[in-house]
C-alpha atoms as a PDB file:
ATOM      1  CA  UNK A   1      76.421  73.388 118.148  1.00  0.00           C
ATOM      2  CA  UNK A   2      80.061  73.148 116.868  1.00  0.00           C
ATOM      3  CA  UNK A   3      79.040  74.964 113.693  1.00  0.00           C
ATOM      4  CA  UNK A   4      77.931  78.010 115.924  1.00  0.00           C
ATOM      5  CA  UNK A   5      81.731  78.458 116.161  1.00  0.00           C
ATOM      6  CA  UNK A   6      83.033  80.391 112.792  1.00  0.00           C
ATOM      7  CA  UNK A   7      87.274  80.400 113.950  1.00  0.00           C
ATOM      8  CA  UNK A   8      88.947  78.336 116.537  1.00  0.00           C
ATOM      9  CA  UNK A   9      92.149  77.974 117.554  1.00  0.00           C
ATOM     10  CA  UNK A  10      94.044  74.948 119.305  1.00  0.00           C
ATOM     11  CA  UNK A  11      97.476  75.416 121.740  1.00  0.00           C
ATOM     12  CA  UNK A  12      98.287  78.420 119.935  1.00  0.00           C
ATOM     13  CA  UNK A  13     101.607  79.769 120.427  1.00  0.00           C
ATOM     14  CA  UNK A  14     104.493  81.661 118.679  1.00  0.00           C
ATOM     15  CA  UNK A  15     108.073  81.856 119.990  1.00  0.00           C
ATOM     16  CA  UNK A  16     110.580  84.488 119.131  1.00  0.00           C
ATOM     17  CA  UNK A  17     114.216  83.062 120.197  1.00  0.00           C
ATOM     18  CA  UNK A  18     113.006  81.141 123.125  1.00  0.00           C
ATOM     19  CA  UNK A  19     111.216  84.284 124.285  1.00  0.00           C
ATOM     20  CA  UNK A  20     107.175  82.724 124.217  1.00  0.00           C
ATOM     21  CA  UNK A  21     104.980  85.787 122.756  1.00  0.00           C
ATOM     22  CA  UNK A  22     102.195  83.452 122.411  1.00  0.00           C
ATOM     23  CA  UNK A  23     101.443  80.510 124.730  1.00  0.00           C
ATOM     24  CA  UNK A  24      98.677  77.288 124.355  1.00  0.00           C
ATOM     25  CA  UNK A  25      96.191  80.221 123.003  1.00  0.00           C
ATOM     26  CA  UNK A  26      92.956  78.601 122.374  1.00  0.00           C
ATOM     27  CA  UNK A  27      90.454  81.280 121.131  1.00  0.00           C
ATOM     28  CA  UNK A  28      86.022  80.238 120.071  1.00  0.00           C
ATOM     29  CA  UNK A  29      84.666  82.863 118.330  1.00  0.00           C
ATOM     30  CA  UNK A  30      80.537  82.444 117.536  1.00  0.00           C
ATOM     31  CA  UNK A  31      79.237  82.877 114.516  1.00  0.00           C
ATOM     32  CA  UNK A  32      77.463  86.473 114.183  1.00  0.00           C
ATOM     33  CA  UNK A  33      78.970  87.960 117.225  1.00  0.00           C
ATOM     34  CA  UNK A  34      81.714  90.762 118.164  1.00  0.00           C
ATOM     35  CA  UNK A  35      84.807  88.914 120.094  1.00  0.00           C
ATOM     36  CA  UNK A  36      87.017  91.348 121.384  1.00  0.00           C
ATOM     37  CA  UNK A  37      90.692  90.504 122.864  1.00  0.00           C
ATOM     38  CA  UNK A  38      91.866  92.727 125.208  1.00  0.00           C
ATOM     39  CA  UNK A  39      94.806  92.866 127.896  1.00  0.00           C
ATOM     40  CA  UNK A  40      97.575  95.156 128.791  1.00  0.00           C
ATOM     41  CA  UNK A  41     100.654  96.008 126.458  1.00  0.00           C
ATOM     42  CA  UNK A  42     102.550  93.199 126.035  1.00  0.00           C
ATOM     43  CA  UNK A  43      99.692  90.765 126.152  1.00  0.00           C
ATOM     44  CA  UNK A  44     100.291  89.244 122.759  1.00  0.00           C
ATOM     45  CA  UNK A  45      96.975  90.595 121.676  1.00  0.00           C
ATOM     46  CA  UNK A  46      98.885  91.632 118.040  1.00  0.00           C
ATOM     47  CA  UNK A  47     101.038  88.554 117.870  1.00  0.00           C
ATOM     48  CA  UNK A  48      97.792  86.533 117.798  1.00  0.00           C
ATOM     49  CA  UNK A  49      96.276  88.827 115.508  1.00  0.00           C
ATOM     50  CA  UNK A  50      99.108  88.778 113.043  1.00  0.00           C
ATOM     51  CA  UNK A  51      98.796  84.671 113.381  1.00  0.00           C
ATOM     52  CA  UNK A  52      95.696  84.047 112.700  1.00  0.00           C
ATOM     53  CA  UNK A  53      96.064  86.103 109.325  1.00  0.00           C
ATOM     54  CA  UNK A  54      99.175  84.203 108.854  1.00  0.00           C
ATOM     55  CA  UNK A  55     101.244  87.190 109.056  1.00  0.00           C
ATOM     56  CA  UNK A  56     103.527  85.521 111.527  1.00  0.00           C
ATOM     57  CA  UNK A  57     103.791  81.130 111.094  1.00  0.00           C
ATOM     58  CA  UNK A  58     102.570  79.753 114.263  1.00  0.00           C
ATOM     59  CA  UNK A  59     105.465  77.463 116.207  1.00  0.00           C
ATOM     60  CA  UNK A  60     103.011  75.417 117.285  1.00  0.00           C
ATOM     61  CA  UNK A  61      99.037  74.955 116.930  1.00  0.00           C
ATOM     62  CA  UNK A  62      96.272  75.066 114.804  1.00  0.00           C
ATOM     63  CA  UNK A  63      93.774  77.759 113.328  1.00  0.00           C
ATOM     64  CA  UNK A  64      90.260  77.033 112.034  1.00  0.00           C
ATOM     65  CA  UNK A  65      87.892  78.969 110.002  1.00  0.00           C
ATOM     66  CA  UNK A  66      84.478  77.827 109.133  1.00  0.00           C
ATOM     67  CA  UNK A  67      85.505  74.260 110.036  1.00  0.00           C
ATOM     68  CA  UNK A  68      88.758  74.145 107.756  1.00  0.00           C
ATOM     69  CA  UNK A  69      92.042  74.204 108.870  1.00  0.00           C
ATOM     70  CA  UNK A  70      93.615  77.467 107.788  1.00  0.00           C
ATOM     71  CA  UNK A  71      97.153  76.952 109.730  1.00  0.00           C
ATOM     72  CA  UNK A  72      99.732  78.009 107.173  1.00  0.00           C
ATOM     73  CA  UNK A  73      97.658  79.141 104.193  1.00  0.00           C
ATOM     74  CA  UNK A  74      98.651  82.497 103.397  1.00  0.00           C
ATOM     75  CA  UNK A  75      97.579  85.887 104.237  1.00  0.00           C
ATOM     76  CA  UNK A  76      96.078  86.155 100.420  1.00  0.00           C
ATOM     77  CA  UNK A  77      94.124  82.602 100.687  1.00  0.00           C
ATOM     78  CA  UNK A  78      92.572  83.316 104.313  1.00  0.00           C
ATOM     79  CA  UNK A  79      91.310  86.637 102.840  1.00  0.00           C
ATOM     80  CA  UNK A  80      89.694  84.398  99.705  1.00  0.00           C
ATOM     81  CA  UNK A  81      87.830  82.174 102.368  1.00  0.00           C
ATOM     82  CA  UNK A  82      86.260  85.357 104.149  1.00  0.00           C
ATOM     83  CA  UNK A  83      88.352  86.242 107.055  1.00  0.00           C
ATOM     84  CA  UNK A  84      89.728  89.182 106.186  1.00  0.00           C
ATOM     85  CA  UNK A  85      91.538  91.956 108.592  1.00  0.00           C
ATOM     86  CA  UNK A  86      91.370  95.337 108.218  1.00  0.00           C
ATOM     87  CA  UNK A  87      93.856  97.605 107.821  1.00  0.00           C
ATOM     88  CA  UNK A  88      95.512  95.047 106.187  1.00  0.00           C
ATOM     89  CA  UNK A  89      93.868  96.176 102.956  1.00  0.00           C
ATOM     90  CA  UNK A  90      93.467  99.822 103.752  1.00  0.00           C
ATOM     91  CA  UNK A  91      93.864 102.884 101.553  1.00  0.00           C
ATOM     92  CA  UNK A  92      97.344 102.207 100.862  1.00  0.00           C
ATOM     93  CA  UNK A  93      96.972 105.300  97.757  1.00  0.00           C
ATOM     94  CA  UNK A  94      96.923 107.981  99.749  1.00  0.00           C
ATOM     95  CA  UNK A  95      97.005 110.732  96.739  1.00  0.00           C
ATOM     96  CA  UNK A  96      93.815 108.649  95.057  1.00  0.00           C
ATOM     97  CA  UNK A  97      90.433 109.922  96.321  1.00  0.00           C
ATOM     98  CA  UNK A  98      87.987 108.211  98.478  1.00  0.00           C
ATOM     99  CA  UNK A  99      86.281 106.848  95.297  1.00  0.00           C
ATOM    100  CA  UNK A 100      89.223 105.322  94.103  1.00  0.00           C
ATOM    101  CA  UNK A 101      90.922 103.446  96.703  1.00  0.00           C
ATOM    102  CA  UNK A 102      87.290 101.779  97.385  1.00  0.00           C
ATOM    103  CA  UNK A 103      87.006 100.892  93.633  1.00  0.00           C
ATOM    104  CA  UNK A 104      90.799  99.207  93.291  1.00  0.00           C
ATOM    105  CA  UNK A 105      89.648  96.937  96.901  1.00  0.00           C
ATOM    106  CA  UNK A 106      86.745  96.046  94.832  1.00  0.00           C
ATOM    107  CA  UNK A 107      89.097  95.145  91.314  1.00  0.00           C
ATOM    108  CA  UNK A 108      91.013  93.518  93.627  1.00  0.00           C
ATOM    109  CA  UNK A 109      88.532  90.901  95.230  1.00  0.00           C
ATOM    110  CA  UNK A 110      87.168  90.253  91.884  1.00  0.00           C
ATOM    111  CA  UNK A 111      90.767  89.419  90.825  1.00  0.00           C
ATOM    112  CA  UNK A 112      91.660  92.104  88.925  1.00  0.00           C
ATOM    113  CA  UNK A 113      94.124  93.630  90.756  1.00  0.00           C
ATOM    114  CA  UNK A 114      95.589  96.625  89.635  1.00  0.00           C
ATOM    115  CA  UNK A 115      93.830  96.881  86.306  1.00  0.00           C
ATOM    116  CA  UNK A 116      94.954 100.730  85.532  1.00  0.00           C
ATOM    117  CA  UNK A 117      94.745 100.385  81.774  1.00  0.00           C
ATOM    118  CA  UNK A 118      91.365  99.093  81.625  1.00  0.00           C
ATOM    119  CA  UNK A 119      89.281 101.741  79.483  1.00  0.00           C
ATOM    120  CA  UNK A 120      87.465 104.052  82.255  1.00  0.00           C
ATOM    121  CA  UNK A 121      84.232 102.333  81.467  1.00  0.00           C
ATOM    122  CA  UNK A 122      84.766  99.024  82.706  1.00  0.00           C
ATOM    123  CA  UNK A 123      86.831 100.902  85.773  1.00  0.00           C
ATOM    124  CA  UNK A 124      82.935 102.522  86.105  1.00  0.00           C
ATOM    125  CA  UNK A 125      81.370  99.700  86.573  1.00  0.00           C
ATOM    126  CA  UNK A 126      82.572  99.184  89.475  1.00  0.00           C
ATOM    127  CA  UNK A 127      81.521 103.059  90.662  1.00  0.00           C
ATOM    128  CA  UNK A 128      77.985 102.031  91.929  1.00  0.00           C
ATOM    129  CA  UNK A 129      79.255  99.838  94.501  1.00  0.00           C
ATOM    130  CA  UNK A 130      81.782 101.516  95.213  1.00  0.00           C
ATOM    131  CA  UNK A 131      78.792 104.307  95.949  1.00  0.00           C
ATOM    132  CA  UNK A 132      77.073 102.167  98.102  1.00  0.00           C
ATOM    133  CA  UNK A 133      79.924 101.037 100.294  1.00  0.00           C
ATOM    134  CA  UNK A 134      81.009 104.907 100.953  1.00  0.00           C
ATOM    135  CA  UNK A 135      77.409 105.742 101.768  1.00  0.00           C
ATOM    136  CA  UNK A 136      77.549 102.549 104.007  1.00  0.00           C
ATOM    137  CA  UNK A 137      80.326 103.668 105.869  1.00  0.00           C
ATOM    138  CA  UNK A 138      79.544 107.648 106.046  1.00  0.00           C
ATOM    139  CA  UNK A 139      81.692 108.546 103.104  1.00  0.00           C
ATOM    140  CA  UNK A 140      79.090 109.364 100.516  1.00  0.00           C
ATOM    141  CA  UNK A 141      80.452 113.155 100.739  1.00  0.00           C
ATOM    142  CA  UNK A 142      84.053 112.596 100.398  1.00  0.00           C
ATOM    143  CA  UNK A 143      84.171 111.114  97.462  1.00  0.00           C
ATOM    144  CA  UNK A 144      86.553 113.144  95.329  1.00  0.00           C
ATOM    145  CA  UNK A 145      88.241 114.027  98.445  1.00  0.00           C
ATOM    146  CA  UNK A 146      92.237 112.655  98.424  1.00  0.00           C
ATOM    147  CA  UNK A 147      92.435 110.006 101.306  1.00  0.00           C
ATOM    148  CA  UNK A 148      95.679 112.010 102.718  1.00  0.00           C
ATOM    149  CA  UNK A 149      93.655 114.091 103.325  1.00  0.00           C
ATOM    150  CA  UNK A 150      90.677 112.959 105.259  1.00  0.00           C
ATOM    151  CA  UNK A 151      90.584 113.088 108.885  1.00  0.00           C
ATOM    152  CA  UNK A 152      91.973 110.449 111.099  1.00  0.00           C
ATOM    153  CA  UNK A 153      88.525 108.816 111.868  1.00  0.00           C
ATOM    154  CA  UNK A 154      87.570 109.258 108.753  1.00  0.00           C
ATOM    155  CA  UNK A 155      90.719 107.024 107.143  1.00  0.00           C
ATOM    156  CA  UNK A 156      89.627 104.539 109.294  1.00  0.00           C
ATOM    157  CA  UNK A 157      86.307 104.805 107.817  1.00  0.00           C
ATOM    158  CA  UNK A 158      87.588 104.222 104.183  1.00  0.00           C
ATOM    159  CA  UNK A 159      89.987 101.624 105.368  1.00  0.00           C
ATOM    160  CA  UNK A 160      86.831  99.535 106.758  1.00  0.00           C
ATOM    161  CA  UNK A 161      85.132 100.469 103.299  1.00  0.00           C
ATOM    162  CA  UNK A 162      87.826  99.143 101.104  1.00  0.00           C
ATOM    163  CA  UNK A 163      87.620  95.758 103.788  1.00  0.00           C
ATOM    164  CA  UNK A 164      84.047  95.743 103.132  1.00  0.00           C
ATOM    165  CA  UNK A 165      84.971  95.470  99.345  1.00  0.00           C
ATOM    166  CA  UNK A 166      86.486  91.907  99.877  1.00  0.00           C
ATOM    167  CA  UNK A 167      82.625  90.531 101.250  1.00  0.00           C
ATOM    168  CA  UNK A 168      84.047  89.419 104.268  1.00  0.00           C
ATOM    169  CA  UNK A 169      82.489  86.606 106.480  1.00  0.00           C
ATOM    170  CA  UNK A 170      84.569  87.536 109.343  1.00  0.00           C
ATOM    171  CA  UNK A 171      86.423  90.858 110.227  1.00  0.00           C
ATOM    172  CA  UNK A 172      89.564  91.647 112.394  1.00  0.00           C
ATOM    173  CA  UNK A 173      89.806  94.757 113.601  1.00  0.00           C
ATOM    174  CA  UNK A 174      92.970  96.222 114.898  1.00  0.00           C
ATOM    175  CA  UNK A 175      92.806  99.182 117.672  1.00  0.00           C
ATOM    176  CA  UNK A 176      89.665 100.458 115.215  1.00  0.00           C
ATOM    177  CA  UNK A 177      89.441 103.288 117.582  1.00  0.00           C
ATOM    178  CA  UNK A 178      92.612 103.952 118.366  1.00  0.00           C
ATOM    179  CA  UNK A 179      94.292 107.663 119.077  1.00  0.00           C
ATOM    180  CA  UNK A 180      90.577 108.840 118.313  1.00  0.00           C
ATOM    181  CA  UNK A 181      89.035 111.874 119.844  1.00  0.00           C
ATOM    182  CA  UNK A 182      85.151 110.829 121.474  1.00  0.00           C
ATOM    183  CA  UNK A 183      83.299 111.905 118.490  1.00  0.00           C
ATOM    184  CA  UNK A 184      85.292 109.550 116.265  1.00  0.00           C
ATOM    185  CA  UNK A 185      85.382 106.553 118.720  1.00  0.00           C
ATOM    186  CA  UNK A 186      81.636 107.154 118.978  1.00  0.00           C
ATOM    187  CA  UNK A 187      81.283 106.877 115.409  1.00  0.00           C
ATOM    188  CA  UNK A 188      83.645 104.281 114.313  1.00  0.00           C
ATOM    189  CA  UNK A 189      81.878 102.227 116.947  1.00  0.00           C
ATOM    190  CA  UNK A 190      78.517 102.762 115.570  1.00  0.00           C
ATOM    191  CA  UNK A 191      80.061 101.976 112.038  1.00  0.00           C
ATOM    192  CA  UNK A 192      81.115  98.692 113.550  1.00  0.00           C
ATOM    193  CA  UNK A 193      78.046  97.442 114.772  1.00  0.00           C
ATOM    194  CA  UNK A 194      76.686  98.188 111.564  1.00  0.00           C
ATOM    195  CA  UNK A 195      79.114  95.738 109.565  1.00  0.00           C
ATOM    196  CA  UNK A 196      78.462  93.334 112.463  1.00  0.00           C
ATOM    197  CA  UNK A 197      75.058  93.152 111.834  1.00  0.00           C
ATOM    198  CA  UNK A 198      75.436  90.368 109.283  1.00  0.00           C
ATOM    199  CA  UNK A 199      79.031  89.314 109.918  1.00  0.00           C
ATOM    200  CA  UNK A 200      81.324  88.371 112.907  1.00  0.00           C
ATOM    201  CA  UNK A 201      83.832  90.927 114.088  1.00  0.00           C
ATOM    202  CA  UNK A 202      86.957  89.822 115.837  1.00  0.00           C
ATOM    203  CA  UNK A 203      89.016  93.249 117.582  1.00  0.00           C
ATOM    204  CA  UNK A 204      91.821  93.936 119.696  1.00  0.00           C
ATOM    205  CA  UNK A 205      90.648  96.880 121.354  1.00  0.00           C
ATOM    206  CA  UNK A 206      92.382  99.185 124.249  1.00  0.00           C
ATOM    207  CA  UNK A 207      89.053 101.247 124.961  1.00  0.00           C
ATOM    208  CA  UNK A 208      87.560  99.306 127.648  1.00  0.00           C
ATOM    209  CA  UNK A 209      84.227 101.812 127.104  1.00  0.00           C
ATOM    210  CA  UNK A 210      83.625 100.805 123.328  1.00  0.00           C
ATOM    211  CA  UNK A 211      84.637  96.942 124.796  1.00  0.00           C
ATOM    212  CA  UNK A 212      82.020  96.976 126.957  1.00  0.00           C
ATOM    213  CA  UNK A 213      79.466  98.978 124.800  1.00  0.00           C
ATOM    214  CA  UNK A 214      80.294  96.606 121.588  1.00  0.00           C
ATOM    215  CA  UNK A 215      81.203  92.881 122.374  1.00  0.00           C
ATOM    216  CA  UNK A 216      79.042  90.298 123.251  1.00  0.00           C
ATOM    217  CA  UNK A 217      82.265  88.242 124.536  1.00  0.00           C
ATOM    218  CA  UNK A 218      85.318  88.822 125.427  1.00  0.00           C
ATOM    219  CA  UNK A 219      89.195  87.043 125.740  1.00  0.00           C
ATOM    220  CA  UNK A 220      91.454  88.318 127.904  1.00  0.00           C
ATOM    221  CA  UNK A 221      95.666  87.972 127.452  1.00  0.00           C
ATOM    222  CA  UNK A 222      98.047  88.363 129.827  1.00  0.00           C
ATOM    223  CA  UNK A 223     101.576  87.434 129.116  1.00  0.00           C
ATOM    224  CA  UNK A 224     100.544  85.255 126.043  1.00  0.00           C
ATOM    225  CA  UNK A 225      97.790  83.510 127.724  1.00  0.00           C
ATOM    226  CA  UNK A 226      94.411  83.490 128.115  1.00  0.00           C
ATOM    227  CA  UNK A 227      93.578  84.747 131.641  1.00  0.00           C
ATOM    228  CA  UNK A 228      90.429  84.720 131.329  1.00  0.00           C
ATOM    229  CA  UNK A 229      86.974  84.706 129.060  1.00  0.00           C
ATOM    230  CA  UNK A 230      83.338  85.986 128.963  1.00  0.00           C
ATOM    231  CA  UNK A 231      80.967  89.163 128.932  1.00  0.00           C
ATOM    232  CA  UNK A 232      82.285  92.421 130.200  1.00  0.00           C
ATOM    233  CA  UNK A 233      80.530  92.061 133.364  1.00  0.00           C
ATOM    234  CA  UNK A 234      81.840  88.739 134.516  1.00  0.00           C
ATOM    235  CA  UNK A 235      85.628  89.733 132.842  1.00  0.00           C
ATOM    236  CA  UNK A 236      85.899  93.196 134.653  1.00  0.00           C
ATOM    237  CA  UNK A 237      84.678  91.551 138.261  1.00  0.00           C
ATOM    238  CA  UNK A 238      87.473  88.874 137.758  1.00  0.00           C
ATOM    239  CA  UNK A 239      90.186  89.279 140.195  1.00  0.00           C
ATOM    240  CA  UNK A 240      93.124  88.417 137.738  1.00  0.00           C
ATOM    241  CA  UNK A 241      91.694  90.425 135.203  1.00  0.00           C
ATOM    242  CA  UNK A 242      91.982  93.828 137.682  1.00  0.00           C
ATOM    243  CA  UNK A 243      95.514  92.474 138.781  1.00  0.00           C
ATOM    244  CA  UNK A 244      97.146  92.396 135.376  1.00  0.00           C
ATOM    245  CA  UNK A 245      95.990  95.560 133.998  1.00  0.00           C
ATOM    246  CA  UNK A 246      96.470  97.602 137.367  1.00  0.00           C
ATOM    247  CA  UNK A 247     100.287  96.084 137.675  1.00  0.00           C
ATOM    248  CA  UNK A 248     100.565  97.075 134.119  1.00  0.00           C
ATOM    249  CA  UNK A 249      99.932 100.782 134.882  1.00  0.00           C
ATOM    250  CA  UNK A 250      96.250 100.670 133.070  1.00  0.00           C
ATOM    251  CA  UNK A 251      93.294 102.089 134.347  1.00  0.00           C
END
């Protein structure tokens, strides 16, 4: 059923100078699942990314979420409709604590931005969810803590947390595990199957373990285009697949 499919994208492709960074990309992601796009460095795995946010204008193509043509809207509108990537609004106050940076994300998709001289009692009202997202994403004891000065899995924690304050229909998540050691990879992965649960998740991810342990499908890039598509088993058997990381230098 076409409605199955939450974002699509037709002949995607962004050139820089002549130089094609992005070529004919067309990219189905199902409603409900995690879609992971992978390939070596240089794959245009971020270009596409920073596309279909609108952070880069496509040359050519189209982008569709939930059946509406988002090509061009800006990075601010496609967050309003639900697709929303994170990182993108992460805990950009790094000398506010936990507590606070999730309670501006929420001020913010209510549309009330930066609100600072609002008496402290309507600023509380927004504590309790603020609570519950923390708790959600294993905060709930860092709440006073500053956000400098949380550990690196644990930022990317709160940045997810202050994503979740937007309500979300669809997530893109950038590297989530990236420069991890394997007790935060293991749970920043078990955070995102959590938030997946009743949304879909759309990373770029370099860890072909959590790749294989997460998505349910998977797109692969090489040199701008799609090489190839499909679950871990049938992508990692695919001859191309081995080629282009191996004569990239990847394991």
């Amino acid at each position: 059923m076409a409605d199955d499919v939450i974002l699509e994208t037709e002949g995607l492709t962004k050139e820089f100078h002549g130089f094609v960074a992005v070529k004919n990309v067309g990219l189905r992601v199902r409603r409900g699942t995690i879609h992971a796009l992978i390939g070596p460095n240089g794959a245009g795995k971020t270009t596409c990314f920073n596309l279909l946010t609108h952070f880069l204008a496509p040359t050519r193509g189209r982008i569709t979420f939930n059946g509406r043509d988002i090509t061009g809207r800006g990075p601010a509108d496609i967050a309003r409709l639900g697709l929303v990537r994170s990182f993108q609004i992460s805990a950009v106050f790094p000398h506010l604590t936990v507590l606070e940076n999730v309670r501006i994300a929420l001020q913010r998709g209510r549309g009330r931005s930066f609100d600072f001289w609002r008496s402290e009692r309507v600023l509380d009202a927004f504590h309790e969810r603020a609570r519950e997202l923390l708790a959600a994403v294993g905060l709930a004891g860092f709440e006073s803590t500053p956000a400098v000065e949380l550990p690196y899995g644990r930022k990317r924690a709160l940045e997810i947390a202050t994503t979740l304050a937007l309500e979300p229909e669809m997530m893109l998540l950038d590297e989530p595990t990236a420069g991890m050691a394997h007790e935060d990879v293991d749970r920043i992965s078990a955070l995102i199957q959590q938030v997946a649960r009743n949304r879909t998740v759309l990373m770029v991810e370099h860890n072909l373990s959590v790749v294989e342990h997460l998505s349910h499908r998977i797109t692969v890039l090489a040199r701008g285009e799609v090489l190839a598509e499909g679950d871990y088993a049938a992508v990692s058997r695919n001859p191309e697949v081995v080629q282009a990381y191996l004569g990239a230098g990847h394991e």
